[in-house]
PDB file of N, CA and C in Angstrom:
ATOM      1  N   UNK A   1     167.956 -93.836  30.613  1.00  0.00           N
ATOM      2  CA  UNK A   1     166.871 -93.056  31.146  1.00  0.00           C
ATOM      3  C   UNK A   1     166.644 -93.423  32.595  1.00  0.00           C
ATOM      4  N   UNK A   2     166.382 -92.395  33.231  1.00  0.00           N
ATOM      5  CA  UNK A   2     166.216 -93.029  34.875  1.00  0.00           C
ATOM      6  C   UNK A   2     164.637 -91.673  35.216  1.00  0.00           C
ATOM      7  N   UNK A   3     164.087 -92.581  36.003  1.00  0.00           N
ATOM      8  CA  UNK A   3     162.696 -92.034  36.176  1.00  0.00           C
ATOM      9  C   UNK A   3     162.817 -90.570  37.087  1.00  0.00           C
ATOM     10  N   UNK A   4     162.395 -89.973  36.979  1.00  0.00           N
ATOM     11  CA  UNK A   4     162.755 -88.479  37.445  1.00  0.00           C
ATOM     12  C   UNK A   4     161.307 -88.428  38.737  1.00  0.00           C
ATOM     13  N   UNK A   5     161.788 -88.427  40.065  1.00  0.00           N
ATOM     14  CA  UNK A   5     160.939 -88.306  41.389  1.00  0.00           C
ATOM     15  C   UNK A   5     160.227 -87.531  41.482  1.00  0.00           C
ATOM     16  N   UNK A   6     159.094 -87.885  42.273  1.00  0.00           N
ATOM     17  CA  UNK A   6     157.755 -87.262  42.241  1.00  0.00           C
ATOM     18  C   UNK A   6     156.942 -86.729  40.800  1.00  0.00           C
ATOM     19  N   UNK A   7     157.289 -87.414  39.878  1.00  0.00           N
ATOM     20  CA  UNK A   7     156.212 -87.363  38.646  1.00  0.00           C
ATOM     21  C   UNK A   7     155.380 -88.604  38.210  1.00  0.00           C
ATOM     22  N   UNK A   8     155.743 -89.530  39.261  1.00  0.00           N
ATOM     23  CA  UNK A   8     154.911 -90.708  39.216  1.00  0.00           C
ATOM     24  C   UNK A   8     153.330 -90.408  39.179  1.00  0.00           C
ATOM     25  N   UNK A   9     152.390 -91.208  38.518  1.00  0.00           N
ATOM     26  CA  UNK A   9     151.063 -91.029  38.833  1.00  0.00           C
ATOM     27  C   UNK A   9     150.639 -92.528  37.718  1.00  0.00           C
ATOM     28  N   UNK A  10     149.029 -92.496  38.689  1.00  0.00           N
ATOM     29  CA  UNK A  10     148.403 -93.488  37.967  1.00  0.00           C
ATOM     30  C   UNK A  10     147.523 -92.931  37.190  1.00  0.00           C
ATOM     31  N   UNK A  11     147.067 -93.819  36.193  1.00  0.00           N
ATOM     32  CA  UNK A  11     145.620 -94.125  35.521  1.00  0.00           C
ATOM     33  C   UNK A  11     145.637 -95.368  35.345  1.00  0.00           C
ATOM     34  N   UNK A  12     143.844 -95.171  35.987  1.00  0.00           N
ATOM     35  CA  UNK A  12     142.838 -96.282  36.249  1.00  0.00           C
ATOM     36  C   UNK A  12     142.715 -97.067  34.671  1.00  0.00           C
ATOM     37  N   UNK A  13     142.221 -98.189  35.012  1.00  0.00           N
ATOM     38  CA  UNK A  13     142.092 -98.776  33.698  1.00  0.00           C
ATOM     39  C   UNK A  13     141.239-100.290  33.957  1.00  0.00           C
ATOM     40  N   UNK A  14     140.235-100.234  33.341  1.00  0.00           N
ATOM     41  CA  UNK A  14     140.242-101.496  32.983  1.00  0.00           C
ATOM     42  C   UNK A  14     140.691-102.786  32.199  1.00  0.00           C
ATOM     43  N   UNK A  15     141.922-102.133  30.931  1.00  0.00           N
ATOM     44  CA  UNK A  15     142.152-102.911  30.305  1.00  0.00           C
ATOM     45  C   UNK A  15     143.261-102.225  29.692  1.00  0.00           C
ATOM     46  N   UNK A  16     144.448-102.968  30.406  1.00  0.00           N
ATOM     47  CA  UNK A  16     145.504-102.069  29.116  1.00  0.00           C
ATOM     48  C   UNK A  16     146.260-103.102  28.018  1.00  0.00           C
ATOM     49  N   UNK A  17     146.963-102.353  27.512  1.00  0.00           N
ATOM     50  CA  UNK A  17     147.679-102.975  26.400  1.00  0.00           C
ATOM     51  C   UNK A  17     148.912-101.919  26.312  1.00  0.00           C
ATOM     52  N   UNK A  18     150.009-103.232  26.544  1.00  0.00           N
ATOM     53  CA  UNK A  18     151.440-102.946  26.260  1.00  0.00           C
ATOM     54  C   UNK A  18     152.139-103.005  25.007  1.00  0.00           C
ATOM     55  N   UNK A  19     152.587-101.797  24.308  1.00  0.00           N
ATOM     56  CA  UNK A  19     153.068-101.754  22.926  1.00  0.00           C
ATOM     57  C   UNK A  19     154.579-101.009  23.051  1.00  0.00           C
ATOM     58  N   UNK A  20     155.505-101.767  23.421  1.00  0.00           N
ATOM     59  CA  UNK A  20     157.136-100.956  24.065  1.00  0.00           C
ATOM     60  C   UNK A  20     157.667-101.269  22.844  1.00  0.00           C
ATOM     61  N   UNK A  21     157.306-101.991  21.797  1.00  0.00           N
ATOM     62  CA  UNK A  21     158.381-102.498  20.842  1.00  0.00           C
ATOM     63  C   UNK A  21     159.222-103.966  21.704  1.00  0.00           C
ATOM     64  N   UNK A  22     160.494-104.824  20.905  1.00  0.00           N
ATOM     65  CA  UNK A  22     160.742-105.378  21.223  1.00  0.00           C
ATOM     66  C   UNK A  22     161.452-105.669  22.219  1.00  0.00           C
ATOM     67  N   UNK A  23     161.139-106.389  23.478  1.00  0.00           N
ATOM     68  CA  UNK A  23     162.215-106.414  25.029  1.00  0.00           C
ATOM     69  C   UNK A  23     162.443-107.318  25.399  1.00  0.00           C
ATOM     70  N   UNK A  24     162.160-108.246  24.803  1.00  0.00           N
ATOM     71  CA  UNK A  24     162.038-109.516  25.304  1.00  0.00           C
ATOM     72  C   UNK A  24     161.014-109.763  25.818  1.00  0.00           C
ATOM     73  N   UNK A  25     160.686-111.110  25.677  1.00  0.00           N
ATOM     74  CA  UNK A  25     159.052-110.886  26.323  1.00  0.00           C
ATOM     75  C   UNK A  25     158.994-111.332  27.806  1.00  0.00           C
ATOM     76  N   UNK A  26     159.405-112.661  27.954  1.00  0.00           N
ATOM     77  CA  UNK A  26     159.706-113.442  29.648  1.00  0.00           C
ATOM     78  C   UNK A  26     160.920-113.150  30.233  1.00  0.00           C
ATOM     79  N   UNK A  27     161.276-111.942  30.290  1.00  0.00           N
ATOM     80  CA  UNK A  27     162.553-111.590  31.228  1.00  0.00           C
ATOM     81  C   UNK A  27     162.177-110.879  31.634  1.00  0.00           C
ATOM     82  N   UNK A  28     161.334-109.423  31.688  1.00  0.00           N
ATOM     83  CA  UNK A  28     160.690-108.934  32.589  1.00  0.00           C
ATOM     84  C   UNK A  28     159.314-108.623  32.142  1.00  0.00           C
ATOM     85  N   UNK A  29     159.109-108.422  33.017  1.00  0.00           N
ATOM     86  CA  UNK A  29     157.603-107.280  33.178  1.00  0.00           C
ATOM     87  C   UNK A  29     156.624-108.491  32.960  1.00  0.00           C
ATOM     88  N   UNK A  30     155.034-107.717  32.671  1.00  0.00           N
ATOM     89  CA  UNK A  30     153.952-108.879  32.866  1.00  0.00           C
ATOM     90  C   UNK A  30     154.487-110.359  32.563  1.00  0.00           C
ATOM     91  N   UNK A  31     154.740-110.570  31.288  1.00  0.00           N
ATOM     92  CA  UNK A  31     154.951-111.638  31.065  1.00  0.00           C
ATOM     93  C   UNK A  31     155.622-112.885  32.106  1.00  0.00           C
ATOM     94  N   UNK A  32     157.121-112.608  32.243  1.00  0.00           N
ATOM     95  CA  UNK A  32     157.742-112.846  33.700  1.00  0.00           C
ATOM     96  C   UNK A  32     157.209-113.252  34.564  1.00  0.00           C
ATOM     97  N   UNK A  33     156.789-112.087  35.178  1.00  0.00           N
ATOM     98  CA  UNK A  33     155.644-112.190  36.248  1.00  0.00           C
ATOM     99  C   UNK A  33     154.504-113.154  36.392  1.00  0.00           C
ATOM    100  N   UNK A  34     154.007-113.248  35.050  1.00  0.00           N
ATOM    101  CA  UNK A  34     152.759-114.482  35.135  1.00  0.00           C
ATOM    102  C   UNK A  34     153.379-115.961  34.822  1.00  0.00           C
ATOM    103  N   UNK A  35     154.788-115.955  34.597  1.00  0.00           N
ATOM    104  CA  UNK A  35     155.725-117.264  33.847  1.00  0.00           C
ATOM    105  C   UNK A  35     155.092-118.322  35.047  1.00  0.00           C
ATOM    106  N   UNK A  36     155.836-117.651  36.545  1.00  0.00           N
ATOM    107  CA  UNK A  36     155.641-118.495  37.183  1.00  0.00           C
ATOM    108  C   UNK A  36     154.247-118.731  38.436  1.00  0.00           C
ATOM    109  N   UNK A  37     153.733-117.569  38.621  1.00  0.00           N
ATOM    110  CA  UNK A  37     151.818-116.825  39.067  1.00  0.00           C
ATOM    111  C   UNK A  37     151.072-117.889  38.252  1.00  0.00           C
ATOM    112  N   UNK A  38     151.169-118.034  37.238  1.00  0.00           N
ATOM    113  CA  UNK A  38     149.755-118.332  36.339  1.00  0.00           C
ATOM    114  C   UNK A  38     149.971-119.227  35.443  1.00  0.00           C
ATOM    115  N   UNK A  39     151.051-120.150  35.263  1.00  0.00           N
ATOM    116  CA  UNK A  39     151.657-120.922  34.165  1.00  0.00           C
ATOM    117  C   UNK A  39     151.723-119.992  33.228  1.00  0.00           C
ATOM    118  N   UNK A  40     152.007-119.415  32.575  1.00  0.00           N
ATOM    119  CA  UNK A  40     152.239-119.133  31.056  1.00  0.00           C
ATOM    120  C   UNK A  40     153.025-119.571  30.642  1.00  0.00           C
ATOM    121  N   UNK A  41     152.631-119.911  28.871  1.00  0.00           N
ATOM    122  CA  UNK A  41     153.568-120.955  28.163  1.00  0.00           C
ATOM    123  C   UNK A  41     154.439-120.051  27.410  1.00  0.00           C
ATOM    124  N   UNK A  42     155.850-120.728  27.348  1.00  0.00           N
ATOM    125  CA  UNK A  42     156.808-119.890  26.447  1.00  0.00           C
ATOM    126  C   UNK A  42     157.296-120.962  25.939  1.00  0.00           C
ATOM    127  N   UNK A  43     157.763-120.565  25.012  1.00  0.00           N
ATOM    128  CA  UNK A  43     158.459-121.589  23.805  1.00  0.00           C
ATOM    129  C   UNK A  43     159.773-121.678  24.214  1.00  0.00           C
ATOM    130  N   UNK A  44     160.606-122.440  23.373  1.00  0.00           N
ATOM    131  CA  UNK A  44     161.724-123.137  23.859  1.00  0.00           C
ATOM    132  C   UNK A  44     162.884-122.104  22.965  1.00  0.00           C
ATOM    133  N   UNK A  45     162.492-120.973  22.428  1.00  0.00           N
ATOM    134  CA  UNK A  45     163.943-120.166  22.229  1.00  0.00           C
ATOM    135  C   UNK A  45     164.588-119.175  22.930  1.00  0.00           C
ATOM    136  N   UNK A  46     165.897-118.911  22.304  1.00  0.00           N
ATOM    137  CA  UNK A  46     166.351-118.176  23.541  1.00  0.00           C
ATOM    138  C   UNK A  46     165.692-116.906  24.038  1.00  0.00           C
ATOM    139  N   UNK A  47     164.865-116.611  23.263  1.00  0.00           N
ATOM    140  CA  UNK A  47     163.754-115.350  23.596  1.00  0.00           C
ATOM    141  C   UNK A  47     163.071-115.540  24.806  1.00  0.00           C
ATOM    142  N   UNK A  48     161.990-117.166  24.898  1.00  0.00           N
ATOM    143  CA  UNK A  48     161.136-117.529  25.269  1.00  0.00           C
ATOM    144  C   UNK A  48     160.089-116.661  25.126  1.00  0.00           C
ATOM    145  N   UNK A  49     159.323-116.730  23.445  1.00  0.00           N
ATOM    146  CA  UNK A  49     158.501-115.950  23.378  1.00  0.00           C
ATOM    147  C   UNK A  49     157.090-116.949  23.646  1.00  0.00           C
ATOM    148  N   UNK A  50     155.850-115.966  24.422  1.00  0.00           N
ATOM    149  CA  UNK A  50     154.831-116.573  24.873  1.00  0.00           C
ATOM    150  C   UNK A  50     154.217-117.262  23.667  1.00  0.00           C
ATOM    151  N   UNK A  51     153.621-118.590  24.432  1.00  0.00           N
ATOM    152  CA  UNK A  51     153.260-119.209  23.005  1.00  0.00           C
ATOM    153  C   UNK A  51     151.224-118.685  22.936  1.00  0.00           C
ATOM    154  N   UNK A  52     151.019-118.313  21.994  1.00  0.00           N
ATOM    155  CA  UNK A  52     149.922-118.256  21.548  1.00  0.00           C
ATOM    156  C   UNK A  52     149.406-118.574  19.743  1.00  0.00           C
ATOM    157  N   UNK A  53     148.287-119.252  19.807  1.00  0.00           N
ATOM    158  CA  UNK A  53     148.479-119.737  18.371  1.00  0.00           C
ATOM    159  C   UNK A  53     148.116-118.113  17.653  1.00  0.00           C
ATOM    160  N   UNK A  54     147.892-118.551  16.216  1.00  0.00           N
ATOM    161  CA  UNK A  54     147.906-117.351  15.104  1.00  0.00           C
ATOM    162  C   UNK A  54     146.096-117.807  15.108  1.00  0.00           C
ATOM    163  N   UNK A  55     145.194-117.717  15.366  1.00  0.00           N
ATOM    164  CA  UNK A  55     143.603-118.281  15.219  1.00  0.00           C
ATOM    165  C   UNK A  55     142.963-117.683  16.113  1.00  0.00           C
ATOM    166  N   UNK A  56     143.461-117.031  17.425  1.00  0.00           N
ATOM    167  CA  UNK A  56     142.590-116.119  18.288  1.00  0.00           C
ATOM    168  C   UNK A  56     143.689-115.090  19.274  1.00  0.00           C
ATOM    169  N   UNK A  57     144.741-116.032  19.382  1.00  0.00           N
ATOM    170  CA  UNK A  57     146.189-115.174  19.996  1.00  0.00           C
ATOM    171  C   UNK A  57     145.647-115.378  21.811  1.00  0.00           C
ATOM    172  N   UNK A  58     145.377-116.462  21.919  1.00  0.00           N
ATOM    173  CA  UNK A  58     144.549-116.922  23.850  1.00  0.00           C
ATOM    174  C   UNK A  58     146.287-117.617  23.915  1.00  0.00           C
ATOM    175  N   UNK A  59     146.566-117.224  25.147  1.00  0.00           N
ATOM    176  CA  UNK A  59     148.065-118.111  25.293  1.00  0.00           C
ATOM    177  C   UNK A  59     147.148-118.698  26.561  1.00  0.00           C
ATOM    178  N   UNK A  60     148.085-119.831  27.275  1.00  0.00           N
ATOM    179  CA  UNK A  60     147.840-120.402  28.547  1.00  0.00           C
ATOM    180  C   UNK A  60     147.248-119.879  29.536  1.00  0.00           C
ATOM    181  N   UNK A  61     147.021-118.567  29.667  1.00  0.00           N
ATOM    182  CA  UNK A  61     146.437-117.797  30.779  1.00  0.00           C
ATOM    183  C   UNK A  61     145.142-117.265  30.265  1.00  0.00           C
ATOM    184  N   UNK A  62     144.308-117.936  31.146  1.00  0.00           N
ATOM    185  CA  UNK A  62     142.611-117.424  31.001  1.00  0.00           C
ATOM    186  C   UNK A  62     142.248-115.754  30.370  1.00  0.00           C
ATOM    187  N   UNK A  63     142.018-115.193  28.991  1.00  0.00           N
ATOM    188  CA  UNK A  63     141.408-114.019  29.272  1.00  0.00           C
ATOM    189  C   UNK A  63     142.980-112.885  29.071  1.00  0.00           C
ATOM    190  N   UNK A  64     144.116-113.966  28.393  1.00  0.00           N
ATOM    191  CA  UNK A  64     145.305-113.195  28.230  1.00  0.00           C
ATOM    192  C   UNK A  64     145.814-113.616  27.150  1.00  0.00           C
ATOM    193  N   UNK A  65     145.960-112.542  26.049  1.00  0.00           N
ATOM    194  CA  UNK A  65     146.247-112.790  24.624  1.00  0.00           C
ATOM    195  C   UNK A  65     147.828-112.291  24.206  1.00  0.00           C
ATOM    196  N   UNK A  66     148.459-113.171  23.333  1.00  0.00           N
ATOM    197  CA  UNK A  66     149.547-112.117  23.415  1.00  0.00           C
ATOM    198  C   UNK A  66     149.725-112.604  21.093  1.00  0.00           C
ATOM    199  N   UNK A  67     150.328-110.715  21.019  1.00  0.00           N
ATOM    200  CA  UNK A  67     150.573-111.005  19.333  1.00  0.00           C
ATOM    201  C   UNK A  67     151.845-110.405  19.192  1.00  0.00           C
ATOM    202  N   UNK A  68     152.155-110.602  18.205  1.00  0.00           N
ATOM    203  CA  UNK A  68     153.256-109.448  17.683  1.00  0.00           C
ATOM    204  C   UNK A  68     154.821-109.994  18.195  1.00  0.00           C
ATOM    205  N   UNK A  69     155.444-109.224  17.920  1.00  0.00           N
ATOM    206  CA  UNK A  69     156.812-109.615  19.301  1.00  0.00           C
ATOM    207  C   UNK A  69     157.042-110.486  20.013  1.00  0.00           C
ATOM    208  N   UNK A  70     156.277-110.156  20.968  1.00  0.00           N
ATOM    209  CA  UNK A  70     155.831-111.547  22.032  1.00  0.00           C
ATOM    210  C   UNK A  70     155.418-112.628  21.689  1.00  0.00           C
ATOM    211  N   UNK A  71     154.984-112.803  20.976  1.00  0.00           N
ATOM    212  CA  UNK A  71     154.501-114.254  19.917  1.00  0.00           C
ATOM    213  C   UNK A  71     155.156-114.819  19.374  1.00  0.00           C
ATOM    214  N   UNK A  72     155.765-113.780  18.172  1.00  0.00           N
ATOM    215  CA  UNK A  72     156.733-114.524  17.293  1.00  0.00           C
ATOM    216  C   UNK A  72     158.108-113.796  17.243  1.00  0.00           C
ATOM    217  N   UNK A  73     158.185-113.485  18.244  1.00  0.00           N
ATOM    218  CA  UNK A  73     159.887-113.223  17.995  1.00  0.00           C
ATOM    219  C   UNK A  73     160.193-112.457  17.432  1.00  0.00           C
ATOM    220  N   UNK A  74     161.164-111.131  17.468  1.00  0.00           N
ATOM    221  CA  UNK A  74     161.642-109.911  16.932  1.00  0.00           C
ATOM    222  C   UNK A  74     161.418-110.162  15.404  1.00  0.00           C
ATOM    223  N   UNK A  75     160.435-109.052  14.568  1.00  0.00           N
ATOM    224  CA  UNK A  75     160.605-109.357  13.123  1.00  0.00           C
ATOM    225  C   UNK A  75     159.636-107.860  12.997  1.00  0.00           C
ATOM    226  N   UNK A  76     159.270-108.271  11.692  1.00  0.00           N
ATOM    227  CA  UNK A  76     159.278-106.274  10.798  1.00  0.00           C
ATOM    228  C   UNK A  76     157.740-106.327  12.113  1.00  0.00           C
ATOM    229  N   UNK A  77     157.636-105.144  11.848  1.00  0.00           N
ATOM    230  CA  UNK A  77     156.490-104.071  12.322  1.00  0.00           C
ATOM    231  C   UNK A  77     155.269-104.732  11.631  1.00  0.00           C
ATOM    232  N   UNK A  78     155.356-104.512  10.548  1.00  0.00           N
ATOM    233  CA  UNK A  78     153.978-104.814   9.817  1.00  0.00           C
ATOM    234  C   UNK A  78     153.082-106.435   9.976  1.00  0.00           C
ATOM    235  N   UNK A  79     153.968-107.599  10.428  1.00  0.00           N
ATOM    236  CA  UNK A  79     153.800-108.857  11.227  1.00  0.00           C
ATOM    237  C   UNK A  79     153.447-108.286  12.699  1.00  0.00           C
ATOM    238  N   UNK A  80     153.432-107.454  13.582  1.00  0.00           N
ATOM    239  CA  UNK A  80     152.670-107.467  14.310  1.00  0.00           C
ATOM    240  C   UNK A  80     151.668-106.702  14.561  1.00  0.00           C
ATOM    241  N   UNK A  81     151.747-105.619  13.478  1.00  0.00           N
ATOM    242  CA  UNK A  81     150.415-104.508  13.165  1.00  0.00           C
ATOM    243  C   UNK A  81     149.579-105.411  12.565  1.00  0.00           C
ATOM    244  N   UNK A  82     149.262-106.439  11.960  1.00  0.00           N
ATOM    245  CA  UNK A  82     148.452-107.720  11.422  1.00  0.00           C
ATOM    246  C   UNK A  82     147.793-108.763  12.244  1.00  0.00           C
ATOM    247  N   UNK A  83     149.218-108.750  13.378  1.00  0.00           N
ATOM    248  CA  UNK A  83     148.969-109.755  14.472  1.00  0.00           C
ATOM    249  C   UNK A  83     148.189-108.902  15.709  1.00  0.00           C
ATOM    250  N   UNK A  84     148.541-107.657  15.487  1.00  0.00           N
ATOM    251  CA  UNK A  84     147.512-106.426  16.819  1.00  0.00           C
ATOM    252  C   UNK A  84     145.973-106.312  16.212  1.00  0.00           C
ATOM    253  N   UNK A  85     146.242-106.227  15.327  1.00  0.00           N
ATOM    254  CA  UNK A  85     144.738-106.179  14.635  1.00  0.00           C
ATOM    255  C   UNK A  85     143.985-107.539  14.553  1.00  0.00           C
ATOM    256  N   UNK A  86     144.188-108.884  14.639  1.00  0.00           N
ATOM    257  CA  UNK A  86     143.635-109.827  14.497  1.00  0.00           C
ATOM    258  C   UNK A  86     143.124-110.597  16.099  1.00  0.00           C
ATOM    259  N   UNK A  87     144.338-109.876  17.439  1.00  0.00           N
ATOM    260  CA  UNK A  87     143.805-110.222  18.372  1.00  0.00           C
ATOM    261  C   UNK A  87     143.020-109.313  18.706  1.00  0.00           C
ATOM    262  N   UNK A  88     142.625-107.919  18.430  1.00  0.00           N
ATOM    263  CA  UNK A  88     141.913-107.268  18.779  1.00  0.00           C
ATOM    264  C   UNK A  88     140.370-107.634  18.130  1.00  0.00           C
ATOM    265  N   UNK A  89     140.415-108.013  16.915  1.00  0.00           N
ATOM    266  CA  UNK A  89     139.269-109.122  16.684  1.00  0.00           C
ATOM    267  C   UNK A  89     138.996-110.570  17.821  1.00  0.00           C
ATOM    268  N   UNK A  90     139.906-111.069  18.015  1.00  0.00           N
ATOM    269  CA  UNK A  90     139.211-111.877  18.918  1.00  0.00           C
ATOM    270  C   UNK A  90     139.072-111.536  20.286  1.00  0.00           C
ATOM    271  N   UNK A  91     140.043-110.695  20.477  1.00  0.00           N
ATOM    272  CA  UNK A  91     139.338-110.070  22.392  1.00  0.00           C
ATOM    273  C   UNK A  91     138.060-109.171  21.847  1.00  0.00           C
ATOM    274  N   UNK A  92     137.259-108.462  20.978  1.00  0.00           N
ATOM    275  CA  UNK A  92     136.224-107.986  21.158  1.00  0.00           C
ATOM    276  C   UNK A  92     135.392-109.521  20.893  1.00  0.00           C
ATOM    277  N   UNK A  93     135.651-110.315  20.088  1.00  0.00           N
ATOM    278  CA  UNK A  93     134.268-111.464  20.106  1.00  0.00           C
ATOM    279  C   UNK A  93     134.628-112.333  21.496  1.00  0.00           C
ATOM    280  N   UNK A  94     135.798-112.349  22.082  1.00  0.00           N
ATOM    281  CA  UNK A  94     135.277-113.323  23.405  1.00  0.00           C
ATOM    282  C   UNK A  94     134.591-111.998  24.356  1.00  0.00           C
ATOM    283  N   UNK A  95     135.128-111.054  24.391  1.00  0.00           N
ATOM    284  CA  UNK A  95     133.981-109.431  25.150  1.00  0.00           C
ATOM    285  C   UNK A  95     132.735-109.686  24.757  1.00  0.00           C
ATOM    286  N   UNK A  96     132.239-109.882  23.608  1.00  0.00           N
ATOM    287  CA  UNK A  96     131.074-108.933  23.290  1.00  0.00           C
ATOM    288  C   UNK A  96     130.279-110.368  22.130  1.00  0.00           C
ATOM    289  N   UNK A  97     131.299-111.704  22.163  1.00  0.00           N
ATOM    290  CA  UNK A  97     129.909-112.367  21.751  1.00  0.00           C
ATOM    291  C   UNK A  97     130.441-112.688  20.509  1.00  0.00           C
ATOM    292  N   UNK A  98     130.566-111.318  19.674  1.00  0.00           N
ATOM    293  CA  UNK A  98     130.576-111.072  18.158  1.00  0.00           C
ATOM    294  C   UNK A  98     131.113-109.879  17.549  1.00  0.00           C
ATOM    295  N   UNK A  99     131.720-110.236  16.713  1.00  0.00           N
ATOM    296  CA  UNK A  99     132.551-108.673  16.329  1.00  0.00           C
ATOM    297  C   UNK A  99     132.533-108.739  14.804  1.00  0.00           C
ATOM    298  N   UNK A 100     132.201-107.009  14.689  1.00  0.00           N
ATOM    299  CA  UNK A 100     132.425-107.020  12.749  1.00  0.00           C
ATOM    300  C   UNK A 100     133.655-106.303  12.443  1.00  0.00           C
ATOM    301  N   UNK A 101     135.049-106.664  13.376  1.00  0.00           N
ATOM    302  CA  UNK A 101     136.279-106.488  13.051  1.00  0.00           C
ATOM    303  C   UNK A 101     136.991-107.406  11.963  1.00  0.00           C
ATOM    304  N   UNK A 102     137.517-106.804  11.191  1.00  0.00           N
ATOM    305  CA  UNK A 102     137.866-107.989   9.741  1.00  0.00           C
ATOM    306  C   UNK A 102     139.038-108.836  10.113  1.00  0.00           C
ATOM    307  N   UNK A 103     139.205-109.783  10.140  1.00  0.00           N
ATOM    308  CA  UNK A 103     140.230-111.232  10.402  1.00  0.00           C
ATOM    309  C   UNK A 103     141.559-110.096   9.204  1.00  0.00           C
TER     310      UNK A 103
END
């Protein structure tokens, strides 16, 4: 696929979330980018997937969560539809205090 000119455009955002499926996580894009910007921790396989525990999904970088893929390494869908849903419980309680999102 190669990006086709002049159809570029933005949207604004305060908060996004990247869901590409599996790419590796620290070879490109955000992740990468913050490896060496911001410390972020990656684990020691050949993936180097970001380390974040399974209890709130906060990796090394202030206010930056990572689940799924990026966490634990290429595996079924339904391990990170579990793991998307459980950090989205804890980014609304560090947002908002308190959340009645189910663990």
């Amino acid at each position: 696929r190669k990006p086709i000119a002049g159809t570029e455009f933005v949207i604004r955002a305060d908060l996004a979330f990247i869901a590409i499926g599996f790419a590796g996580p620290a070879t490109a894009g955000v992740a990468a980018e913050l490896e060496g910007e911001m410390k972020i921790t990656t684990d020691s396989r050949r993936s180097r997937n970001v380390e974040a525990n399974d209890r709130d999904y906060r990796t090394s970088v202030d206010r930056l969560y990572a689940a799924g893929d990026v966490r634990r390494g290429q595996s079924l869908v339904v391990w990170a539809i579990r793991e998307g849903r459980q950090a989205a419980r804890s980014i609304d309680e560090a947002l908002m205090g308190t959340t009645v999102l189910p663990r």
